[in-house]
C-alpha atoms as a PDB file:
ATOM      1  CA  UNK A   1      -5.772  13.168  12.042  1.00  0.00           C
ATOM      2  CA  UNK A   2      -6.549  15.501   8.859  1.00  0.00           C
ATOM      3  CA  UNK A   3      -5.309  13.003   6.618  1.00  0.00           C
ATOM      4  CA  UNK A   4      -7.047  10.313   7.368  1.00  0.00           C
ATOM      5  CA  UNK A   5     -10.004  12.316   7.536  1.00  0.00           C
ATOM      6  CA  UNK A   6      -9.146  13.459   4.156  1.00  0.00           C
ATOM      7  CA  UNK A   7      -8.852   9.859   2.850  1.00  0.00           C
ATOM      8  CA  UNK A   8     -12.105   8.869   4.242  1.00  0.00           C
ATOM      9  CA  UNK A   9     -14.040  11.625   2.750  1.00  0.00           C
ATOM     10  CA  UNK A  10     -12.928  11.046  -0.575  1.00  0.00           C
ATOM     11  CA  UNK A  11     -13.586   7.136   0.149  1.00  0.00           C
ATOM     12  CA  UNK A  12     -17.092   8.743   0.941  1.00  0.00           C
ATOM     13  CA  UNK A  13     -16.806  10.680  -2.570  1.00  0.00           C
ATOM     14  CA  UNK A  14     -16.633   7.504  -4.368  1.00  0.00           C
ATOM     15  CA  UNK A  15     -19.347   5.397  -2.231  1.00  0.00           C
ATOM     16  CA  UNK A  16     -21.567   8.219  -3.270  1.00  0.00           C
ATOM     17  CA  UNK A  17     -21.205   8.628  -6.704  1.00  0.00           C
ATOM     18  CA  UNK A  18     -21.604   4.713  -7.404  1.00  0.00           C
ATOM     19  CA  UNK A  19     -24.790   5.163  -4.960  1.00  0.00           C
ATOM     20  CA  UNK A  20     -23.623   2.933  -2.006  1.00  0.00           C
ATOM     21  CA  UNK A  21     -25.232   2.837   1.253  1.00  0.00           C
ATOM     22  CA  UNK A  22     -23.303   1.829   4.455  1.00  0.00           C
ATOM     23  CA  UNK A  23     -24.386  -1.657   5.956  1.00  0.00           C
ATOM     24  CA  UNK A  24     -26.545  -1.379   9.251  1.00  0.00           C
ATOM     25  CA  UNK A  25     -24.117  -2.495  11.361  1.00  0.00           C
ATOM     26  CA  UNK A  26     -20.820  -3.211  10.212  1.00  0.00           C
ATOM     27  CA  UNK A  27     -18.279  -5.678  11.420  1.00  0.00           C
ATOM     28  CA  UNK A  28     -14.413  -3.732  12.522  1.00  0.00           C
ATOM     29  CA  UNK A  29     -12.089  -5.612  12.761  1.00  0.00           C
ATOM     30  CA  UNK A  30      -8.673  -5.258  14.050  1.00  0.00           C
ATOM     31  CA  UNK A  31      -5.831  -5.126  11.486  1.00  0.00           C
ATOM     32  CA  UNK A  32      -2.332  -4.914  13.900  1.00  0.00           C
ATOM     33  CA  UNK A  33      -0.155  -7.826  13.144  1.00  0.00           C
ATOM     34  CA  UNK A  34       3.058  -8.536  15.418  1.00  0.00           C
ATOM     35  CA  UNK A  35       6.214  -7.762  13.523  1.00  0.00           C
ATOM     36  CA  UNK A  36       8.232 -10.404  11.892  1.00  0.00           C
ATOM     37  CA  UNK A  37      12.172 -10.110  10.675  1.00  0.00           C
ATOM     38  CA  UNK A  38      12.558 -10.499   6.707  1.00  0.00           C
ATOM     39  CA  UNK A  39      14.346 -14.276   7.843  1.00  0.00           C
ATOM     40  CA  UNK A  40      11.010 -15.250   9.729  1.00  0.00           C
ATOM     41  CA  UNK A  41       8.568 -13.897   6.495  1.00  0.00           C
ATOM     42  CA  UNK A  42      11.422 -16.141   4.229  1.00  0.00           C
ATOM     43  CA  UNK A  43       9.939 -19.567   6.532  1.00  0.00           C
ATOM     44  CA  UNK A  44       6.769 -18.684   6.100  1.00  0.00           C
ATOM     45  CA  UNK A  45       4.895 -20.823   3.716  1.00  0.00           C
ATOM     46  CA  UNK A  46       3.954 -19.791   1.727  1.00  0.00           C
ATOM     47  CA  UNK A  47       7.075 -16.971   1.716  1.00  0.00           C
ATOM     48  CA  UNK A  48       5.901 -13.402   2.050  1.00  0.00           C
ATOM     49  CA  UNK A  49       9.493 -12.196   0.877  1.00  0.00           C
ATOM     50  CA  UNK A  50      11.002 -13.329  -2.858  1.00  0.00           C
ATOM     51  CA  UNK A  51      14.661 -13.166  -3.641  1.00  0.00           C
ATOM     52  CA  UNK A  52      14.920 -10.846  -6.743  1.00  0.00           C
ATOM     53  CA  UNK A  53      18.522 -11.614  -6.295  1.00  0.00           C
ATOM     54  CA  UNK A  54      20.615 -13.909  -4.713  1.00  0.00           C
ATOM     55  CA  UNK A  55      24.385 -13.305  -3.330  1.00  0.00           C
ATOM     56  CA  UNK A  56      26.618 -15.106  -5.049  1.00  0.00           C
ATOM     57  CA  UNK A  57      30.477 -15.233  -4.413  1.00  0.00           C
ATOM     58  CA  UNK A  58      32.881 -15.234  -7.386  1.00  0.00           C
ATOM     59  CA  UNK A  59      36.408 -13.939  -6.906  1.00  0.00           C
ATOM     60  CA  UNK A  60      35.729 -11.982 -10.337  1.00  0.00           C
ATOM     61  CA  UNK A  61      32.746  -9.569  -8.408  1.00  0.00           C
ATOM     62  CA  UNK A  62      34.935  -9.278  -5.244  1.00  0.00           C
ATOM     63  CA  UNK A  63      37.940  -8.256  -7.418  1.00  0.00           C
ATOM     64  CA  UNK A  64      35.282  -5.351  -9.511  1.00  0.00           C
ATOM     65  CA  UNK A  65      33.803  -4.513  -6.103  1.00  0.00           C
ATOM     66  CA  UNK A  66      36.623  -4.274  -3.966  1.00  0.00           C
ATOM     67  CA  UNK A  67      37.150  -0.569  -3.222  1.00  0.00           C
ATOM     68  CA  UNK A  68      40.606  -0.542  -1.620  1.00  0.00           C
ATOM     69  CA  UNK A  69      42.906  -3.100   0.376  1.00  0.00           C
ATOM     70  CA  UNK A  70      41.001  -2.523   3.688  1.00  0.00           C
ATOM     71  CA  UNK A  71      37.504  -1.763   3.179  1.00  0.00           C
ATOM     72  CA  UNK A  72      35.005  -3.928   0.923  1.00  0.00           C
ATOM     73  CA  UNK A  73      31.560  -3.620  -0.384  1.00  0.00           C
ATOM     74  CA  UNK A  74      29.507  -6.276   0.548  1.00  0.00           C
ATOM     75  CA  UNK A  75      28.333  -7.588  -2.790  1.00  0.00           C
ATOM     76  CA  UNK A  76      26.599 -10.418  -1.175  1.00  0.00           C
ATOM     77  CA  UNK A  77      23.314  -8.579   0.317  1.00  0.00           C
ATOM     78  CA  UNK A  78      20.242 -10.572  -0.675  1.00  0.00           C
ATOM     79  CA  UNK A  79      17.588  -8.309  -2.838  1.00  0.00           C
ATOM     80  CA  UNK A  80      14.394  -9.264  -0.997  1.00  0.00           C
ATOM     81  CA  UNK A  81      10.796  -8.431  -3.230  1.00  0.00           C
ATOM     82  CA  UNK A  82       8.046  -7.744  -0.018  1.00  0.00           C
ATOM     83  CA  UNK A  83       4.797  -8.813  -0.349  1.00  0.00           C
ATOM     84  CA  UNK A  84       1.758  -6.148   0.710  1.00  0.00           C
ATOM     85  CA  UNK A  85       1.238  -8.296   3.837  1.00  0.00           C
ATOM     86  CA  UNK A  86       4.938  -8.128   4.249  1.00  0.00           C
ATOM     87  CA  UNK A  87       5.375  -4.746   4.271  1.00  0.00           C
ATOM     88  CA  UNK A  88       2.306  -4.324   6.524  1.00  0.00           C
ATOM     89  CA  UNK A  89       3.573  -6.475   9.182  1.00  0.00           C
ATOM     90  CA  UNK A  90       6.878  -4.596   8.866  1.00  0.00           C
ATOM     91  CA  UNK A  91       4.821  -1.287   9.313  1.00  0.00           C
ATOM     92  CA  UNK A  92       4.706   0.591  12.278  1.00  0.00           C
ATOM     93  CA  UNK A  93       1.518   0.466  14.518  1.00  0.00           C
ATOM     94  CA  UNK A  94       0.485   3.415  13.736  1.00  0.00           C
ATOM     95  CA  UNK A  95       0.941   2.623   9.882  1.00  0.00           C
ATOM     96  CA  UNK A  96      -1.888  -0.506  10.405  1.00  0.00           C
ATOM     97  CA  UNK A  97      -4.140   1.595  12.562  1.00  0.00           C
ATOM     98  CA  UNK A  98      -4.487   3.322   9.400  1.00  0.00           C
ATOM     99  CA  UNK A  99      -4.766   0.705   7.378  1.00  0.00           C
ATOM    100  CA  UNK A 100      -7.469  -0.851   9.743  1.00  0.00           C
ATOM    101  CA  UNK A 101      -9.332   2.206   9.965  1.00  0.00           C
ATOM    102  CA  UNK A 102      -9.467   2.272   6.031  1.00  0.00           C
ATOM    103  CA  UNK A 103     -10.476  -0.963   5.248  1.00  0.00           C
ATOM    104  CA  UNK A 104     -13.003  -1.198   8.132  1.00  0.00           C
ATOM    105  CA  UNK A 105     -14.704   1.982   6.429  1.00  0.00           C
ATOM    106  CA  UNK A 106     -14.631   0.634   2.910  1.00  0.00           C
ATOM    107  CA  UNK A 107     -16.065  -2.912   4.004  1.00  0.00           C
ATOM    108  CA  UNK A 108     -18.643  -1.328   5.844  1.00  0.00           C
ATOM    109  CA  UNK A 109     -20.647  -0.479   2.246  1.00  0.00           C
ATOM    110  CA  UNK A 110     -22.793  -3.238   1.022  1.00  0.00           C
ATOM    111  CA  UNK A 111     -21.544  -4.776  -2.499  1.00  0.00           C
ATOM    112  CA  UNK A 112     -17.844  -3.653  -1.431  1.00  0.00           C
ATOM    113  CA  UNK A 113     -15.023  -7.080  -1.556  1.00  0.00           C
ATOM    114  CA  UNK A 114     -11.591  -6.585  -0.996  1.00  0.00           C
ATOM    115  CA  UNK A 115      -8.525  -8.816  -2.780  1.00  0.00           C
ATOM    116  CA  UNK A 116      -5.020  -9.074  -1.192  1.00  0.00           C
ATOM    117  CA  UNK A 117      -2.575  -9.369  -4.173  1.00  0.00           C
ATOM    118  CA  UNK A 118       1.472  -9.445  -4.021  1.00  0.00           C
ATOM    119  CA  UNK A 119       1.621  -5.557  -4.335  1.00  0.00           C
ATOM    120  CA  UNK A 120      -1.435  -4.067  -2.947  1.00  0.00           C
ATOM    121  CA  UNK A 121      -5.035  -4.684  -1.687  1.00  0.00           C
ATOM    122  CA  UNK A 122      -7.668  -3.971  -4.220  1.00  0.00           C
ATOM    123  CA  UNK A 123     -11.316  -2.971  -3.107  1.00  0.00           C
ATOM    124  CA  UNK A 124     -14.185  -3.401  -6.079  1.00  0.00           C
ATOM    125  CA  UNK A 125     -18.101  -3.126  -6.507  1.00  0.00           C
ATOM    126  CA  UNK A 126     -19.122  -6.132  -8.753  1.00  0.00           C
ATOM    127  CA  UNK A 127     -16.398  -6.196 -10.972  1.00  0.00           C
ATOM    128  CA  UNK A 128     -15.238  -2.141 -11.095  1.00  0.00           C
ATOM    129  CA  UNK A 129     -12.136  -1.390  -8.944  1.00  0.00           C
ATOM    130  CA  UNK A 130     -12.588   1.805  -7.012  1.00  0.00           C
ATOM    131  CA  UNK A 131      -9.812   1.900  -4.377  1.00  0.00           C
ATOM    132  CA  UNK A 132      -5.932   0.333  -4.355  1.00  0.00           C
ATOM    133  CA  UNK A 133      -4.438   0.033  -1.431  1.00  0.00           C
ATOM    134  CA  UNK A 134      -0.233   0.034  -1.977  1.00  0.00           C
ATOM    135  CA  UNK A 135       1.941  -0.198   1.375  1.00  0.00           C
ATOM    136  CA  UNK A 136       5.576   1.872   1.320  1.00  0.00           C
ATOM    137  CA  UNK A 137       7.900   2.461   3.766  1.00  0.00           C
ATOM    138  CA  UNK A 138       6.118   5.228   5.779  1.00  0.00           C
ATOM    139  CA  UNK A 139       3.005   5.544   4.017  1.00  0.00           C
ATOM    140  CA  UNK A 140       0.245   4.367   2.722  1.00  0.00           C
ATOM    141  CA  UNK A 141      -0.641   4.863  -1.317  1.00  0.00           C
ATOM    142  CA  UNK A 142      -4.624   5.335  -1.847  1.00  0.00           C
ATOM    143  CA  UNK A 143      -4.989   5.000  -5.960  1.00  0.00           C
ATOM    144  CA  UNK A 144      -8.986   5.951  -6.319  1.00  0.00           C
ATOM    145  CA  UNK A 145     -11.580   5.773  -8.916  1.00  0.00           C
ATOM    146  CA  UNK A 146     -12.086   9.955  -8.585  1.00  0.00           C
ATOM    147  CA  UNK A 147     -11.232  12.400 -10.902  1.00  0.00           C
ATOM    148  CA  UNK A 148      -8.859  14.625  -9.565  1.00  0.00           C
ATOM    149  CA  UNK A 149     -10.192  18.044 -11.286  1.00  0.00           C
ATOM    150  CA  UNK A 150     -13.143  18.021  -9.091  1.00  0.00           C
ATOM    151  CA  UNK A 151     -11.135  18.159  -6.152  1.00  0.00           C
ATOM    152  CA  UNK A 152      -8.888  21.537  -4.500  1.00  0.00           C
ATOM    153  CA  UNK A 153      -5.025  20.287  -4.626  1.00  0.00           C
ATOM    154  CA  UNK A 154      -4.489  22.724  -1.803  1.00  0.00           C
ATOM    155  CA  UNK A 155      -6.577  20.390   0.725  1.00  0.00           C
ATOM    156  CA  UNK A 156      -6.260  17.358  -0.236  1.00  0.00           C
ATOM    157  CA  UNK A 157      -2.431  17.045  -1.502  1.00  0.00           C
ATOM    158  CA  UNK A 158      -3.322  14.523  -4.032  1.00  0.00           C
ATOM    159  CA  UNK A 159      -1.297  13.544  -7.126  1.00  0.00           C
ATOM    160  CA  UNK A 160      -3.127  13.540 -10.817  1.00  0.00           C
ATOM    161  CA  UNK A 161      -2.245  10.310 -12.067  1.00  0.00           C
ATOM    162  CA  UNK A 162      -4.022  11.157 -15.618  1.00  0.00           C
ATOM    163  CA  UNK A 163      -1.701  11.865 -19.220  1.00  0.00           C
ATOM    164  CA  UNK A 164      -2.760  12.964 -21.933  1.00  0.00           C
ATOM    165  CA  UNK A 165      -4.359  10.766 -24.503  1.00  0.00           C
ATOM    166  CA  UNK A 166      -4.694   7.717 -21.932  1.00  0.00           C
ATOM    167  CA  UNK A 167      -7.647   6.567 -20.207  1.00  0.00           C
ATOM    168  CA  UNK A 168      -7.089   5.511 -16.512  1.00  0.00           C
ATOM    169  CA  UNK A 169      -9.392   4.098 -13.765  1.00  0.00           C
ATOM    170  CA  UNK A 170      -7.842   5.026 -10.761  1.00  0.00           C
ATOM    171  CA  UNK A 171      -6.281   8.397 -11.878  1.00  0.00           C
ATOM    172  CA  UNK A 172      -5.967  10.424  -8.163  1.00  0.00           C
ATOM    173  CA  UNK A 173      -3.144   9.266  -5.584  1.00  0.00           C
ATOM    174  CA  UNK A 174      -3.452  10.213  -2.130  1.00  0.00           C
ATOM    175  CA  UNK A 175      -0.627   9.453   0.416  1.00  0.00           C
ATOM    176  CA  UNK A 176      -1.425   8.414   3.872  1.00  0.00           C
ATOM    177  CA  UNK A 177       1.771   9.170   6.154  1.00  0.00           C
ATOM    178  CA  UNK A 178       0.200  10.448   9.181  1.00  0.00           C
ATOM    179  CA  UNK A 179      -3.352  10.913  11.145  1.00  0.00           C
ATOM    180  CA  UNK A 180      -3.583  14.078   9.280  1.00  0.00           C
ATOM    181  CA  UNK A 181      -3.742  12.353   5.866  1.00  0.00           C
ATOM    182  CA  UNK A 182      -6.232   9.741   7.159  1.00  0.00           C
END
């Protein structure tokens, strides 16, 4: 649960310093979606799952990949690109409750909209991005607007996005994995 709680103070951090108030009463809603095989988000239309690359049989490939008489490599596995609502409904529950919890915070700020792209879930005020939501396999990947030298590594396990020389607007990474990093 320290996690999260971690994510939503710094969520706080941000609402603050761009002087947001939270709405009188907020609309939650629930974020859970039923999982779906990679087959059933290929039918959907539009897909939620691109090919990057597509098996394709050619004796030449099964000749190179062939690794003795007996046993083969099977060089025809589809490479499948997931969409952010892909990999969400792949997620486990607990994985969305996070996600749900999250969102439901941020959107409860006036001025605060939310945009579902392929790869992640942006969250602006007017036209300044402050939070990017990215789903991975077992976590979630916060990207805020905060600089991360006002903040103690120790407690927060963040990652400093910033290099030398280059100017970036959502320089501090926190990873969401469990209720602690919430």
């Amino acid at each position: 649960k320290r996690s999260l709680k971690y994510a939503l103070e710094l969520i706080q951090d941000v609402m603050s310093l761009y002087g947001l108030q939270p709405l009188e009463k907020p609309k939650y809603r629930d974020y859970h979606l039923a999982y779906k095989s990679p087959e059933e988000l290929l039918r959907k239309n539009p897909p939620l799952v691109k090919y990057i690359q597509k098996a394709a049989e050619t004796s030449e490939t099964l000749k190179e990949i062939a690794v003795s008489d007996t046993e083969k490599v099977n060089p025809f596995e589809n490479l499948l690109n997931y969409s952010f609502q892909a990999r969400l409904i792949q997620a486990s529950k607990e994985l969305q409750g996070f996600y749900g919890e999250i969102k439901n915070y941020c959107l409860s700020f006036y001025k605060v909209k939310s945009n579902i792209s392929w790869s992640h879930e942006t969250f602006r005020i007017g036209r300044m991005t402050f939070l990017q939501i990215k789903a991975r396999e077992k976590c979630l990947n916060l990207y805020l607007s905060l600089d991360p030298n006002g903040y103690d590594k120790n407690k927060y396990h963040f990652k400093d996005l910033k290099k030398p020389g280059k100017e970036r607007s959502l320089p501090m990474l926190l990873k969401v994995r469990s209720k602690r990093s919430v």
